[in-house]
Protein backbone atom coordinates (compact mmCIF):
# COMPACT_ATOMS: atom_id res chain seq x y z
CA UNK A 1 12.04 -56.56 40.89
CA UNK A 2 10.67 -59.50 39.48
CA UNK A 3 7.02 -60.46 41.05
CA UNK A 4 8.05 -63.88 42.10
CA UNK A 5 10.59 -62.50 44.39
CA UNK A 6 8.55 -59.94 45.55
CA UNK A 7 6.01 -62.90 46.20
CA UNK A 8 8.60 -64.88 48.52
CA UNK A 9 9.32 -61.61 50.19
CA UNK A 10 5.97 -61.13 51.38
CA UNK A 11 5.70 -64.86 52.77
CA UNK A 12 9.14 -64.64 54.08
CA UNK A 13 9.58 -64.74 57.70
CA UNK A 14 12.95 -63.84 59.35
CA UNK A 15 15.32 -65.93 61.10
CA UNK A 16 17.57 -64.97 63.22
CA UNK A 17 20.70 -65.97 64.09
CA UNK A 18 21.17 -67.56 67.56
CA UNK A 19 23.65 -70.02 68.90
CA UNK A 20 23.72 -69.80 73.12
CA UNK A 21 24.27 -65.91 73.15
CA UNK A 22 25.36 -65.02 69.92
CA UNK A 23 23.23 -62.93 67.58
CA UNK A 24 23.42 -61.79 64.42
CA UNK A 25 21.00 -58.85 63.45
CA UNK A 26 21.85 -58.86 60.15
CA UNK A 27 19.95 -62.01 59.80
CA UNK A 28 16.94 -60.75 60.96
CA UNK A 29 16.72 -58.43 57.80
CA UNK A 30 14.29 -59.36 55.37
CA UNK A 31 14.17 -56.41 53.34
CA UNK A 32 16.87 -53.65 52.14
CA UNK A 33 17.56 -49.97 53.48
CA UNK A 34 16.54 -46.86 51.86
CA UNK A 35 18.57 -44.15 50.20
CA UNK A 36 21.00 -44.68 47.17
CA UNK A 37 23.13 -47.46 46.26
CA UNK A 38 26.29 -47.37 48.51
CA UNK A 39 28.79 -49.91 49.81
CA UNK A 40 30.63 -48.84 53.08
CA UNK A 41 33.48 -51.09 53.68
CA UNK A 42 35.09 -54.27 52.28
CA UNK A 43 34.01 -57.72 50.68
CA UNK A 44 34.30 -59.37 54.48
CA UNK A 45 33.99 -56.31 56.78
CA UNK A 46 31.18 -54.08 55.09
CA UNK A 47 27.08 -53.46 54.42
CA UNK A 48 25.05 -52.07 51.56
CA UNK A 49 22.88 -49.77 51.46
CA UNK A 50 20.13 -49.19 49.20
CA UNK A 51 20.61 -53.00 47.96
CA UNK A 52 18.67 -54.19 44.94
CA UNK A 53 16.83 -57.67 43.97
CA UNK A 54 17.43 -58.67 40.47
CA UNK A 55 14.92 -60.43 38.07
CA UNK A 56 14.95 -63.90 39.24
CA UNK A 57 14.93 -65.03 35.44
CA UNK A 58 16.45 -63.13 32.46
CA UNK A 59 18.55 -64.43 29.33
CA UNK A 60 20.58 -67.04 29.97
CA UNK A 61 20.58 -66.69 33.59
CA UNK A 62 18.59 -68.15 36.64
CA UNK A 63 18.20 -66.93 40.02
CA UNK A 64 17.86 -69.77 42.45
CA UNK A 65 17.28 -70.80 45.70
CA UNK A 66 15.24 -67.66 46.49
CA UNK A 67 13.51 -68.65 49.99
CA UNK A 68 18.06 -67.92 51.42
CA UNK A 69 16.39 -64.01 50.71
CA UNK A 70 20.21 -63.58 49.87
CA UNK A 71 20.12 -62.41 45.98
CA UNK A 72 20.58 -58.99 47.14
CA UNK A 73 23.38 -56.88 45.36
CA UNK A 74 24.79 -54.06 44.10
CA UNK A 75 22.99 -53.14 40.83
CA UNK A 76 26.43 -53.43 39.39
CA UNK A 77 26.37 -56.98 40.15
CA UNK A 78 22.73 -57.71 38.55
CA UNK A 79 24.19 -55.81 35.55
CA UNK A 80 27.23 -58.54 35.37
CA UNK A 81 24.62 -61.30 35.76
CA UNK A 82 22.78 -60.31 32.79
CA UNK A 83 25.76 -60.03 30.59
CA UNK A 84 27.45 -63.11 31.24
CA UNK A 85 23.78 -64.49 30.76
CA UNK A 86 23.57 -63.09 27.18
CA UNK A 87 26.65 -63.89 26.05
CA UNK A 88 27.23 -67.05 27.11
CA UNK A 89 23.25 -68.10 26.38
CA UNK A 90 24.13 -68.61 22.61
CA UNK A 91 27.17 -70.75 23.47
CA UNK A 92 24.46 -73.74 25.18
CA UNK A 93 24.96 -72.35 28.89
CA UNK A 94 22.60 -71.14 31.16
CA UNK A 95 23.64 -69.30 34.23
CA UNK A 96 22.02 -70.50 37.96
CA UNK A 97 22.72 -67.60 40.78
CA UNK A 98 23.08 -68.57 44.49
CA UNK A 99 24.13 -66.20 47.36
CA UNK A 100 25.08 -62.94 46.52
CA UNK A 101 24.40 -60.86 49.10
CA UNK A 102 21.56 -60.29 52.00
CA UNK A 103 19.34 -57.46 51.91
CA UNK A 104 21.29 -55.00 53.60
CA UNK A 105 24.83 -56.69 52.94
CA UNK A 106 26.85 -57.48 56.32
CA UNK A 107 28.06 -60.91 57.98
CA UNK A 108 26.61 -64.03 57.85
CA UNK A 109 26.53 -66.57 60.84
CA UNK A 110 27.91 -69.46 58.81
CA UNK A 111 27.48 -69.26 55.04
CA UNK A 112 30.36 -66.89 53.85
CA UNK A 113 33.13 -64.77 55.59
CA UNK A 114 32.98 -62.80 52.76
CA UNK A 115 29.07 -61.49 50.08
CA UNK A 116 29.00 -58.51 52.66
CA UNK A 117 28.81 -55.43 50.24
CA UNK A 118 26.99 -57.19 46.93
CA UNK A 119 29.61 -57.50 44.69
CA UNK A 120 30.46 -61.62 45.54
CA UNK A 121 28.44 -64.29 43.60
CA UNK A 122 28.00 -67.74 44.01
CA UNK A 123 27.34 -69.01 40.14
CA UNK A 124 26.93 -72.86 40.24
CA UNK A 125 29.06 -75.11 37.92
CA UNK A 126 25.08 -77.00 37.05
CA UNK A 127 23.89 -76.78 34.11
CA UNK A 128 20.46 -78.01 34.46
CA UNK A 129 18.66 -78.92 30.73
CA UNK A 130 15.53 -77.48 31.59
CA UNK A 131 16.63 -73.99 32.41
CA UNK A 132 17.67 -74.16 28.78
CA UNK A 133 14.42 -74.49 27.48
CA UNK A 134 12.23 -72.57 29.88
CA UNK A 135 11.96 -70.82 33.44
CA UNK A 136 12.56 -72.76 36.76
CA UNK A 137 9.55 -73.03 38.87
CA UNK A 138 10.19 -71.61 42.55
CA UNK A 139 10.17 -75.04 43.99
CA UNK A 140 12.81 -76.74 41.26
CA UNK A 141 15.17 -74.17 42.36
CA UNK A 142 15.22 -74.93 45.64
CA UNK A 143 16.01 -78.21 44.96
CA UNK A 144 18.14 -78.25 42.31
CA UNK A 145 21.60 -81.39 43.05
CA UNK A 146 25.15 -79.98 43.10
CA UNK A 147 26.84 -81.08 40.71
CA UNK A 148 30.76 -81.39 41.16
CA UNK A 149 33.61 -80.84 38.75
CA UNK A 150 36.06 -81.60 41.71
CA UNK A 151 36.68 -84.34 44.43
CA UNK A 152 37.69 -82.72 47.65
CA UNK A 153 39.19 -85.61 49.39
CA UNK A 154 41.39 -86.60 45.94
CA UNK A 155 42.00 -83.24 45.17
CA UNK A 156 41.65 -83.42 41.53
CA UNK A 157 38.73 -83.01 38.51
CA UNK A 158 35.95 -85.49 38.23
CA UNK A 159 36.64 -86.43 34.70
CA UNK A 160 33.33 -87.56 33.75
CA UNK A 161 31.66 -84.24 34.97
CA UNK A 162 34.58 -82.29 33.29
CA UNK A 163 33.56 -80.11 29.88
CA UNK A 164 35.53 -77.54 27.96
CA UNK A 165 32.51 -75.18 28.52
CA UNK A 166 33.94 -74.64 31.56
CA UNK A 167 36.64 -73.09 30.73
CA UNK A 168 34.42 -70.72 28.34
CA UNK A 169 32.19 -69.74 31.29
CA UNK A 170 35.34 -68.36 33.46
CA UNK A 171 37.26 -66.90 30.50
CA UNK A 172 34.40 -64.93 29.66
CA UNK A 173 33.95 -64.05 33.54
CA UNK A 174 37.61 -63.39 34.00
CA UNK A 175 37.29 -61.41 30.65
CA UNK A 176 35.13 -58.41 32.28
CA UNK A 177 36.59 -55.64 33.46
CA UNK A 178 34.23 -54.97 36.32
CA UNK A 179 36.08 -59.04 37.65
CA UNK A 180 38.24 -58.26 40.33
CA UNK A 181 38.86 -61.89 41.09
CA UNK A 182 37.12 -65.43 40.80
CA UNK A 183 38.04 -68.96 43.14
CA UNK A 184 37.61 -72.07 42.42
CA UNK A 185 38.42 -75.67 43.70
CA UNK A 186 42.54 -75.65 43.08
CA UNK A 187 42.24 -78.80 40.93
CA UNK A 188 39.52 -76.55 38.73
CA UNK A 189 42.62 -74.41 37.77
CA UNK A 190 44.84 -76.98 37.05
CA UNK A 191 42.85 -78.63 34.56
CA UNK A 192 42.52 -75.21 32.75
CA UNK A 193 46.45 -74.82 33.10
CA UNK A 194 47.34 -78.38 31.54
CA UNK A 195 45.88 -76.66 27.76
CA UNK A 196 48.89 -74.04 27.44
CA UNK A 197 46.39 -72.19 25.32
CA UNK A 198 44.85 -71.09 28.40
CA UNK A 199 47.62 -69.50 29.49
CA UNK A 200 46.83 -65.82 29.21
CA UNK A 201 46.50 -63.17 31.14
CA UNK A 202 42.58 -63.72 31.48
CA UNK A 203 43.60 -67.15 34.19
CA UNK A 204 45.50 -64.81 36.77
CA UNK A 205 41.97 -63.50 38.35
CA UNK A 206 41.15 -67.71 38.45
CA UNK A 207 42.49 -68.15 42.16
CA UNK A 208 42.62 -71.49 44.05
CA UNK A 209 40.69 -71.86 47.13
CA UNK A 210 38.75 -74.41 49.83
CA UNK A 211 35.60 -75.81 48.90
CA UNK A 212 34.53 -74.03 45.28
CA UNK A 213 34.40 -77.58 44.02
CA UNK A 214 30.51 -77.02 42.70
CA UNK A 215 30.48 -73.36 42.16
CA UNK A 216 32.91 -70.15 41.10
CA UNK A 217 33.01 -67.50 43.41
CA UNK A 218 32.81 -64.09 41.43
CA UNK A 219 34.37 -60.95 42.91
CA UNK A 220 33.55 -57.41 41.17
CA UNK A 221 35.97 -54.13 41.89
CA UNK A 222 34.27 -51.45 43.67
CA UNK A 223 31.48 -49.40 41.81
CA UNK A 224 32.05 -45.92 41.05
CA UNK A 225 29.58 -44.69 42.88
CA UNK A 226 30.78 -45.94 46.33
CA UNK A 227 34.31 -44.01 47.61
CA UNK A 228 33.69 -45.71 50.88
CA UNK A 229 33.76 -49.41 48.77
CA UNK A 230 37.43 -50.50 50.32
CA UNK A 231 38.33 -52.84 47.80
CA UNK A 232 41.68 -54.99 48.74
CA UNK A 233 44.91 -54.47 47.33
CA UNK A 234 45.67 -56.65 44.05
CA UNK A 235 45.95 -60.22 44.40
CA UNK A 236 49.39 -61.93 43.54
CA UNK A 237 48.68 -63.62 40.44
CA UNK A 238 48.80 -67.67 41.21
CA UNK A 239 50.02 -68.61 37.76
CA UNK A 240 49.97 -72.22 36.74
CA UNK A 241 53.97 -73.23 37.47
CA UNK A 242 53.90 -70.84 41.04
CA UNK A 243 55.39 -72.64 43.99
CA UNK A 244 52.21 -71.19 45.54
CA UNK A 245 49.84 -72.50 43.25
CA UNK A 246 51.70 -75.58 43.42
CA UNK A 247 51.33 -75.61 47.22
CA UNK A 248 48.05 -76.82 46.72
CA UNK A 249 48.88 -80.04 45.43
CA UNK A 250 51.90 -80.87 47.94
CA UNK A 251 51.99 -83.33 51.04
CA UNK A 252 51.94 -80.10 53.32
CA UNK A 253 48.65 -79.34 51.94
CA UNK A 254 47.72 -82.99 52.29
CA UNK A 255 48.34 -82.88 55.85
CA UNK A 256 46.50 -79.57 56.75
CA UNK A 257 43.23 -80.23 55.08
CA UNK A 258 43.38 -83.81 56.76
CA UNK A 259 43.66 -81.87 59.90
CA UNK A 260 40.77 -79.57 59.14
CA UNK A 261 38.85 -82.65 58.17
CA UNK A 262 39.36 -83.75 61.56
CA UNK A 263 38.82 -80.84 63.21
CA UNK A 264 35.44 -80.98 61.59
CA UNK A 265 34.05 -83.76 62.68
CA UNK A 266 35.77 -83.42 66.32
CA UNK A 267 33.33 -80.21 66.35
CA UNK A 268 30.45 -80.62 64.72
CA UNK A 269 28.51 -77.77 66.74
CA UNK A 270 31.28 -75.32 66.43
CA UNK A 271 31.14 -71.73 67.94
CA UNK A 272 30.15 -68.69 65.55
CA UNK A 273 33.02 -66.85 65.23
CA UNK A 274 32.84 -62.60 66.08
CA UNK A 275 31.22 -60.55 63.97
CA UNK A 276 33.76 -58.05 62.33
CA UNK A 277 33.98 -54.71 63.04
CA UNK A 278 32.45 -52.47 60.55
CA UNK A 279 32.49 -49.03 59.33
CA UNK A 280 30.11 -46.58 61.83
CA UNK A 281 27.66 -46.15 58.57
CA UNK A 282 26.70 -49.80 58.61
CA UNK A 283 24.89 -48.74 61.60
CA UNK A 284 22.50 -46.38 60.19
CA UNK A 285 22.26 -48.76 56.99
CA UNK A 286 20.97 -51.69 59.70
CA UNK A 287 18.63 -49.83 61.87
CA UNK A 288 16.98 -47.76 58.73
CA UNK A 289 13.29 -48.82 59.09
CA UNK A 290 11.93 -48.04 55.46
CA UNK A 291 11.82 -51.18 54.03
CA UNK A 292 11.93 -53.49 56.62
């Protein structure tokens, strides 16, 4: 674990997650469980145990946002960070790692249905110059801009932002066999699919999704080491000419994220919804008091 983590551990205070009665206790976690790597459960309805903090800074990669205390994953996952990092590091790119996971895995409040078991990533689309040329001080990553290849409301690429190296990054993601499956904005994937010499097998595990318009969302399979890691079924592969990829683009689309648009701002304080139900180990996992 990399001392400046360890430092913002230390200073860390918990916050826990309260809206009228609602509570979330796997908010209040600041640190992981004992015992042995081990996922129990799925990707939105699961915990880790044993969790582990990655260096914050490595070759070609970037940990950031560190005071979220949500970098916690599956060592598998830390291991995928630091090869995408070295390979893509020659090709100009730098990696910068949001939310993975928090310490002991489980639901968030707000931030993610899904980063419950530490094998979900948040990588950001960024590419900030100076994490090129050296290490990010604590405070620059917490306040580094988002930087958008897509426009939400015109559902489509922001040319100007748009760079070939994207395209690199996820075919080198997609390209790993520990990948289960990666989203992005739905415009994202149809500016890969317009070069028909992206059309391989490597774009099926690119799936369309909301939001995803300044980061990819990276899904790893289950580890070895975890039988109790439900991983789902196979995706249906989106390709570029699907009537459901397609779907995304189409005036029935249009209408339903114009109604969750409204929705939004018709609720601006909206109710958390239930926590899911998890497997009876995630129990033990949360109430372990060795590392709290």
């Amino acid at each position: 674990m990399h001392k400046n983590i360890i430092s913002l551990l230390l200073l860390s205070i918990a916050a826990v997650a309260t809206a009228g009665g609602f509570y979330n206790p796997w908010e209040e976690i600041v640190r992981p469980s004992t015992g042995q790597h081990q996922i129990f459960g799925g990707y939105n309805a699961g915990c880790l145990q044993g969790a582990s903090a990655p260096r914050d800074t490595g070759n070609g990669f970037q940990y950031i946002e560190l005071s979220r205390n949500k970098f916690w994953g599956h060592v598998s996952t830390h291991r995928f960070i630091e090869r995408m990092g070295s390979v893509l590091r020659p090709q100009g790119m730098s990696l910068l790692v949001a939310d993975v996971s928090m310490p002991r895995g489980g639901p968030f409040t707000w931030d993610h249905a899904s980063h419950q078991v530490g094998l979900d990533m948040d990588i950001e689309f960024l590419q900030d110059p100076r994490s090129l040329q050296r290490d990010l001080t604590i405070d620059e990553r917490e306040q580094l801009p988002k930087y958008y290849l897509a426009d939400q409301d015109a559902n489509a690429v922001i040319e100007k932002n748009w760079s070939e190296k994207y395209v690199t990054m996820l075919r080198t993601f997609a390209q790993d066999d520990a990948v289960h499956v990666m989203f992005v904005h739905p415009s994202i994937k149809k500016k890969i699919c317009e070069n028909p010499a992206n059309r391989q097998s490597w774009l099926a595990k690119v799936q369309p999704w909301w939001g995803h318009e300044e980061h990819v969302h990276v899904r790893l399979k289950c580890p070895a080491d975890s039988p109790n890691c439900k991983s789902k079924p196979d995706f249906t592969e989106i390709g570029c000419d699907t009537e459901e990829f397609l779907w995304w683009f189409s005036e029935e689309w249009r209408q339903l994220y114009e109604a969750r648009k409204k929705w939004q701002r018709d609720n601006p304080n909206p109710e958390p919804v239930p926590l899911p139900s998890l497997p009876t180990q995630c129990q033990s996992v949360l109430k372990d008091a060795g590392t709290r």
